[in-house]
Protein backbone atom coordinates (compact mmCIF):
# COMPACT_ATOMS: atom_id res chain seq x y z
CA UNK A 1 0.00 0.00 0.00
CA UNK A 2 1.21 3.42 -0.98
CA UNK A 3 1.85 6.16 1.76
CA UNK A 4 1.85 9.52 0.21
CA UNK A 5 2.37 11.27 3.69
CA UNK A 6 5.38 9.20 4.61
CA UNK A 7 7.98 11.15 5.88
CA UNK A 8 5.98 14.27 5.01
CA UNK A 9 7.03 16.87 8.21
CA UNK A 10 5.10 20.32 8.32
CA UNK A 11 6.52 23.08 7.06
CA UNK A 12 8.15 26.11 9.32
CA UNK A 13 10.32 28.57 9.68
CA UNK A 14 13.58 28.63 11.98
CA UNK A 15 12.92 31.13 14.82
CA UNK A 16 16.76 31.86 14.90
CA UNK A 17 20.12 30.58 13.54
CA UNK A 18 20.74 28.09 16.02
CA UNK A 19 17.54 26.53 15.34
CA UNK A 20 18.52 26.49 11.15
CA UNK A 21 21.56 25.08 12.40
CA UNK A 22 20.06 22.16 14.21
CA UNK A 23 17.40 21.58 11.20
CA UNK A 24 20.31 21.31 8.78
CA UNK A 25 22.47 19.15 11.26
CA UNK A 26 19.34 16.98 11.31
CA UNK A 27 18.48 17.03 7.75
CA UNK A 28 22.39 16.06 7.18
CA UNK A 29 22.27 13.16 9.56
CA UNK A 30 18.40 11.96 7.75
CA UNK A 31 20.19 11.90 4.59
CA UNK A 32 23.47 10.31 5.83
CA UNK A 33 21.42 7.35 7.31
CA UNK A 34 19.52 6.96 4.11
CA UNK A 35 22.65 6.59 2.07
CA UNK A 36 22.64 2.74 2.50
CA UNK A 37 19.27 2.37 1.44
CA UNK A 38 18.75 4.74 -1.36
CA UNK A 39 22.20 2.93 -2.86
CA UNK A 40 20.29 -0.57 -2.78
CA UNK A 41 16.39 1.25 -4.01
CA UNK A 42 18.04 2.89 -6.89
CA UNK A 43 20.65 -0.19 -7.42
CA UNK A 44 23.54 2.59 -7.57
CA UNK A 45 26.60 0.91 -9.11
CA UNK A 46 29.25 2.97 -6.23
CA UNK A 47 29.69 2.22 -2.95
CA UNK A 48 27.81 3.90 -0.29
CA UNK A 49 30.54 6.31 0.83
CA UNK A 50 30.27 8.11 -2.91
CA UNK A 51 27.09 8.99 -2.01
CA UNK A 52 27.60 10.25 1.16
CA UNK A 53 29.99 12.14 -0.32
CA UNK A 54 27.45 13.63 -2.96
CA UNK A 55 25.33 14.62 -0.19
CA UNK A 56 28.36 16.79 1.96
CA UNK A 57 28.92 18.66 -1.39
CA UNK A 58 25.46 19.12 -1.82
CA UNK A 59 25.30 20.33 2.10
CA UNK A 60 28.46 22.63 1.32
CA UNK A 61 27.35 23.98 -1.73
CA UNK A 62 24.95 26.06 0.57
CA UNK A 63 27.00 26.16 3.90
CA UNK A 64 27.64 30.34 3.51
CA UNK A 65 23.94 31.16 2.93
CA UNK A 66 23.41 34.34 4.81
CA UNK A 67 19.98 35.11 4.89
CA UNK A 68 17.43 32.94 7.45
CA UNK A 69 14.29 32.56 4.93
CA UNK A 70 16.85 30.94 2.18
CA UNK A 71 18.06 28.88 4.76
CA UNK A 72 14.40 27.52 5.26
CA UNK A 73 13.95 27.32 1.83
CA UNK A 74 16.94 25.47 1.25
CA UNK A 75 15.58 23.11 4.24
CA UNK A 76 12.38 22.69 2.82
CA UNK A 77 13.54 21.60 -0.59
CA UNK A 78 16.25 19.52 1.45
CA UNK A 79 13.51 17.56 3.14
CA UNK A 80 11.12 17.16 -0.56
CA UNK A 81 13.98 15.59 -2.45
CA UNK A 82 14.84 13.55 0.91
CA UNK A 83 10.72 12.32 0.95
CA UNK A 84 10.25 11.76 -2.75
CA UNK A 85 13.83 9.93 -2.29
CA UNK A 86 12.97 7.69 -0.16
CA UNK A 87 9.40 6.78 -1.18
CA UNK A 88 10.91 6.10 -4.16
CA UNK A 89 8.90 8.57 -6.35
CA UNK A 90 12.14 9.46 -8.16
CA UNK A 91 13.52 6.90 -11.40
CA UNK A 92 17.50 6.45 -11.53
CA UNK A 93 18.10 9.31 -13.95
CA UNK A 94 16.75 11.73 -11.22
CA UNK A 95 19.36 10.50 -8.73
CA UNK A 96 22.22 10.07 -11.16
CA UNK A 97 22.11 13.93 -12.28
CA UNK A 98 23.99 14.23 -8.76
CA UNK A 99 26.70 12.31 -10.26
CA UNK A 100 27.16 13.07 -14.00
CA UNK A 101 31.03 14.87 -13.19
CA UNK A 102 31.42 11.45 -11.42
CA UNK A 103 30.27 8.94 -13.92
CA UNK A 104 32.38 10.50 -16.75
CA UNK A 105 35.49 12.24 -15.98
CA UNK A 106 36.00 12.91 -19.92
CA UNK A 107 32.62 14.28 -20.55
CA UNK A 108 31.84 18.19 -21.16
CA UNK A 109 29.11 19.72 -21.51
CA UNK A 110 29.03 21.81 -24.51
CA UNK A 111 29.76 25.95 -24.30
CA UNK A 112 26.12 26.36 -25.78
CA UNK A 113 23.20 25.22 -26.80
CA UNK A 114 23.90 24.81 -31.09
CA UNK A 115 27.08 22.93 -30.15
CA UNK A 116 25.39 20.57 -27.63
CA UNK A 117 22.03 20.13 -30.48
CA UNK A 118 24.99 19.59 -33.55
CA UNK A 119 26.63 16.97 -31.03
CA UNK A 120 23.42 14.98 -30.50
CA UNK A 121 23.42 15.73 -26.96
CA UNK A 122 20.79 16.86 -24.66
């Protein structure tokens, strides 16, 4: 049976930065734990610790936001990929865009759009 409100959590704003910084400490740890599992859902060929690794950089790639309502927002979205993750709403393409760099060190992606289309690539 399908449970659309798994993992669903109400949506809020942090009433300071220390309370961010504990959502995003938890959010971290969620998606740490998951790491295992969402390897064996998706049938990820890498070993768990690439992924956790995607999800620090991911983490990092936002660590010097400045302003309190992007941090929420940033949270919120956190916590949707996270729940559609997990309840495995996503197919393997959405969760290999994380690691295209990683799957083929010798690919680049084109310098614009007319050189990508002439190259037969998306």
């Amino acid at each position: 049976m399908i449970n659309p409100t798994f993992l669903a959590q109400k949506t809020r704003s942090s009433v300071n930065w220390s309370d961010a910084k504990t959502r995003v400490l938890s959010s971290y740890r969620e998606w740490l734990r998951a790491a295992p599992e969402i390897q064996t859902m998706y049938r990820l060929n890498m070993p768990v610790s690439n992924v956790r690794t995607k999800i620090r950089q991911e983490f990092e790639r936002h660590r010097f936001v400045a302003q309190l309502p992007t941090a929420d927002v940033l949270l919120f979205n956190s916590h949707q990929e996270f729940q559609e993750t997990l309840n495995f709403w996503k197919q393997e393409n959405h969760i290999m865009k994380y690691f295209r760099q990683e799957e083929d060190r010798e690919a680049k992606l084109p310098n614009n759009f007319i050189g990508g289309f002439l190259e037969g690539r998306n």
